[in-house]
Protein backbone atom coordinates (compact mmCIF):
# COMPACT_ATOMS: atom_id res chain seq x y z
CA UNK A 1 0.00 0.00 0.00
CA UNK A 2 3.00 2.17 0.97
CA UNK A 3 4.23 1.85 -2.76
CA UNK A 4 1.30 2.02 -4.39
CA UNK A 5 2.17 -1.56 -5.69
CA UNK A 6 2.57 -5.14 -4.37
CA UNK A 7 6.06 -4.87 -2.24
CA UNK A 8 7.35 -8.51 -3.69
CA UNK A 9 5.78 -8.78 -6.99
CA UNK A 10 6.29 -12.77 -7.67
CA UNK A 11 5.80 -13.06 -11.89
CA UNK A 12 6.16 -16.66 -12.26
CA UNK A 13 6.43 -19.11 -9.30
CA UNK A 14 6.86 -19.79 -5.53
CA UNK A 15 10.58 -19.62 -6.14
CA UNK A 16 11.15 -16.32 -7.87
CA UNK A 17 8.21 -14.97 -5.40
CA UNK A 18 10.65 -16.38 -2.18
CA UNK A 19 14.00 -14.58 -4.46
CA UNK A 20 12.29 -11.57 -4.01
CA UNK A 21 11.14 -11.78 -0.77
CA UNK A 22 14.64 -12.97 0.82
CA UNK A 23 16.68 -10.26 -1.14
CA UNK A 24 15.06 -7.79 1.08
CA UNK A 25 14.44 -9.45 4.47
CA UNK A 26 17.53 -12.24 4.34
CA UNK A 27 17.38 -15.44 3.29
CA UNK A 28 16.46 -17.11 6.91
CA UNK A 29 18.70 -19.40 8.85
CA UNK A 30 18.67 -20.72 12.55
CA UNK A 31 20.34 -17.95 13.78
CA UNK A 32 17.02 -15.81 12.59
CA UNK A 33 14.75 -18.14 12.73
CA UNK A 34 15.15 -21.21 14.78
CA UNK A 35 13.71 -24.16 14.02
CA UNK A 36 13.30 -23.01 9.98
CA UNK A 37 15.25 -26.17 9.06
CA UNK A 38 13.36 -28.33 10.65
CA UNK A 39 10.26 -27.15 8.04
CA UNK A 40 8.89 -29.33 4.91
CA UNK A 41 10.71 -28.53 2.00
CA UNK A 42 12.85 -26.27 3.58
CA UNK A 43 16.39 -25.55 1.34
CA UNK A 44 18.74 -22.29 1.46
CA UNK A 45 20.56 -23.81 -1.90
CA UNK A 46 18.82 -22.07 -4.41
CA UNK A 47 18.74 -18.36 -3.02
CA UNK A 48 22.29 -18.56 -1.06
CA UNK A 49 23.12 -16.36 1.19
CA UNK A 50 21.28 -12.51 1.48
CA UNK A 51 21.80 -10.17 4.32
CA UNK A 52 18.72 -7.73 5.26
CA UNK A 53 18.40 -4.80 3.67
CA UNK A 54 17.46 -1.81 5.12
CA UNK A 55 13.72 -1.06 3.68
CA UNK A 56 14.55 2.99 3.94
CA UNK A 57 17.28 1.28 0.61
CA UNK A 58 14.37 -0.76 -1.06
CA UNK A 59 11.73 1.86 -0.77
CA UNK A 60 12.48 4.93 -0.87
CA UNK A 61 9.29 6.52 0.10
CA UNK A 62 9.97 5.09 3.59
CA UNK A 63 12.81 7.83 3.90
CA UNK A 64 10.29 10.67 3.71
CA UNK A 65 8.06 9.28 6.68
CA UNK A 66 8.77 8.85 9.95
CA UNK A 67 10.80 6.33 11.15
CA UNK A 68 7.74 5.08 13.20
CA UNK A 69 6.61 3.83 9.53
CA UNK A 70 9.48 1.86 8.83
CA UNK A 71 9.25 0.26 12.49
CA UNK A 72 5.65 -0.61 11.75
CA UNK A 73 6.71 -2.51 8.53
CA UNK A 74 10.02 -4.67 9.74
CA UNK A 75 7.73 -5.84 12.35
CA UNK A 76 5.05 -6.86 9.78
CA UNK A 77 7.43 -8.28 7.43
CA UNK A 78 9.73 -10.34 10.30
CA UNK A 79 10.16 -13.77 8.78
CA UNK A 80 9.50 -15.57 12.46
CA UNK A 81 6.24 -15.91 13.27
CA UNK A 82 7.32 -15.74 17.00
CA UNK A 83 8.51 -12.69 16.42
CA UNK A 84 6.46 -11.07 13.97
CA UNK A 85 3.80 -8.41 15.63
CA UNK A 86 0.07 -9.24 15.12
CA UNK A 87 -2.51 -7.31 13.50
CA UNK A 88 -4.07 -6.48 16.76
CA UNK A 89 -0.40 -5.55 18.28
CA UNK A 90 -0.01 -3.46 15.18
CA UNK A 91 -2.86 -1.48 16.15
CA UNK A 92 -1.29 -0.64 19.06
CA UNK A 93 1.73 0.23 17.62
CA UNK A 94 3.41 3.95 17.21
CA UNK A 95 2.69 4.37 14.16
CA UNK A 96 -1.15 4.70 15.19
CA UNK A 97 -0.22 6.85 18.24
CA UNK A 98 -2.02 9.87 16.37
CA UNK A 99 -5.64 8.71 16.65
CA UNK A 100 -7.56 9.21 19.27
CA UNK A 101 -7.52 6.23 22.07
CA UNK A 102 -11.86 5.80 21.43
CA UNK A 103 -10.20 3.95 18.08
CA UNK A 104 -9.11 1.26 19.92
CA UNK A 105 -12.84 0.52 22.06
CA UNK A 106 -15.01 0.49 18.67
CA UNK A 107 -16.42 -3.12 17.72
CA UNK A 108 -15.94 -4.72 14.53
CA UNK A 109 -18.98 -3.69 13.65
CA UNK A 110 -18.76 0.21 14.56
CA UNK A 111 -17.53 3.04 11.70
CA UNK A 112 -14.32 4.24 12.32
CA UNK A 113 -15.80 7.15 11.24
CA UNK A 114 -17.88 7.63 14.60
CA UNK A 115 -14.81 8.67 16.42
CA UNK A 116 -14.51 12.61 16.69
CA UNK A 117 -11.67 13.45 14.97
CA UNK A 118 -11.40 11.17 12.49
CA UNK A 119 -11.50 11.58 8.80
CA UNK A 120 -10.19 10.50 5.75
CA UNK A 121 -7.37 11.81 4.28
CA UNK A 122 -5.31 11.36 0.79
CA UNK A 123 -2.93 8.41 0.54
CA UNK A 124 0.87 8.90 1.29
CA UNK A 125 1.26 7.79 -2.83
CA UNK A 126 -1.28 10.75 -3.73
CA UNK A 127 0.49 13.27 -1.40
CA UNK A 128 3.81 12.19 -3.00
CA UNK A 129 2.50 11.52 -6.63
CA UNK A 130 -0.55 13.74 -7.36
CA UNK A 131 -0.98 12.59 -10.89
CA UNK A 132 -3.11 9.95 -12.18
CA UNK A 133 -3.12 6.39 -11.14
CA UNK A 134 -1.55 3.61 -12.71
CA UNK A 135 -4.02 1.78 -14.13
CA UNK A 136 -4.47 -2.10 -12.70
CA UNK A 137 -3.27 -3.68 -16.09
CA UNK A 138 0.10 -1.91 -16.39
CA UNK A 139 0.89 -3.23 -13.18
CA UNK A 140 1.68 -6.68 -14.81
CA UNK A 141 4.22 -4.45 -17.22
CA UNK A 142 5.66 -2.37 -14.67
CA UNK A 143 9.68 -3.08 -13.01
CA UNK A 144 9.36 -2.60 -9.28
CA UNK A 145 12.97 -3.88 -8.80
């Protein structure tokens, strides 16, 4: 959503989708993720060995936000499960700290929208990118790495 675009646009396979994937977070190992080895079909030998990138380096839109935004997203991204925050702990998180604590009470069924305060407002790509949108069917066209 940040992008505008999927963040690890997989063409062809599970492969190439996993390349893409691992050439930003690291390719995972039991020093970052104990216990990976021991899952089915588990194999490091055909993406070798990747270090993390920083995701400020991959997407550069995360530069002009606060870093709050780039916390938000390593923790959504972390390859360990056990260590990867959960939708509801992303609610919670920073990043959110601007809306008003009634957010957090509504049900599932409740409007947002209810909460004084609140509105909509344009999407980081429109503030950034005013023009017109990039229409669904380029997307398959487009380079994104």
């Amino acid at each position: 959503m940040l992008q505008g675009a999927p963040a690890f646009p997989g063409l062809s396979d599970v492969s190439e989708q996993l390349k893409k994937i691992f050439s930003v977070l690291g390719v995972p190992s039991e020093e970052t993720w104990p216990g990976v080895s021991l899952l089915p079909n588990f194999s490091t030998d055909s993406f070798g060995r990747c270090d993390p990138r920083s995701l400020r380096s991959v997407w550069k839109r995360l530069g002009l936000l606060p870093s709050k935004t780039e916390d938000l997203v390593q923790n959504l991204l972390r390859l360990d499960p056990r260590v990867r925050i959960s939708a509801q702990d992303g609610l919670h998180h920073r990043y959110f700290s601007f809306l008003p604590p009634e957010v957090l009470n509504l049900s599932d069924s409740e409007s947002i929208f209810k909460v004084p305060g609140v509105s909509l407002e344009p999407e980081v790509r429109d503030r950034f990118y005013p023009g017109p949108r990039v229409r669904p069917s380029l997307l398959d066209r487009a380079k994104f790495w």
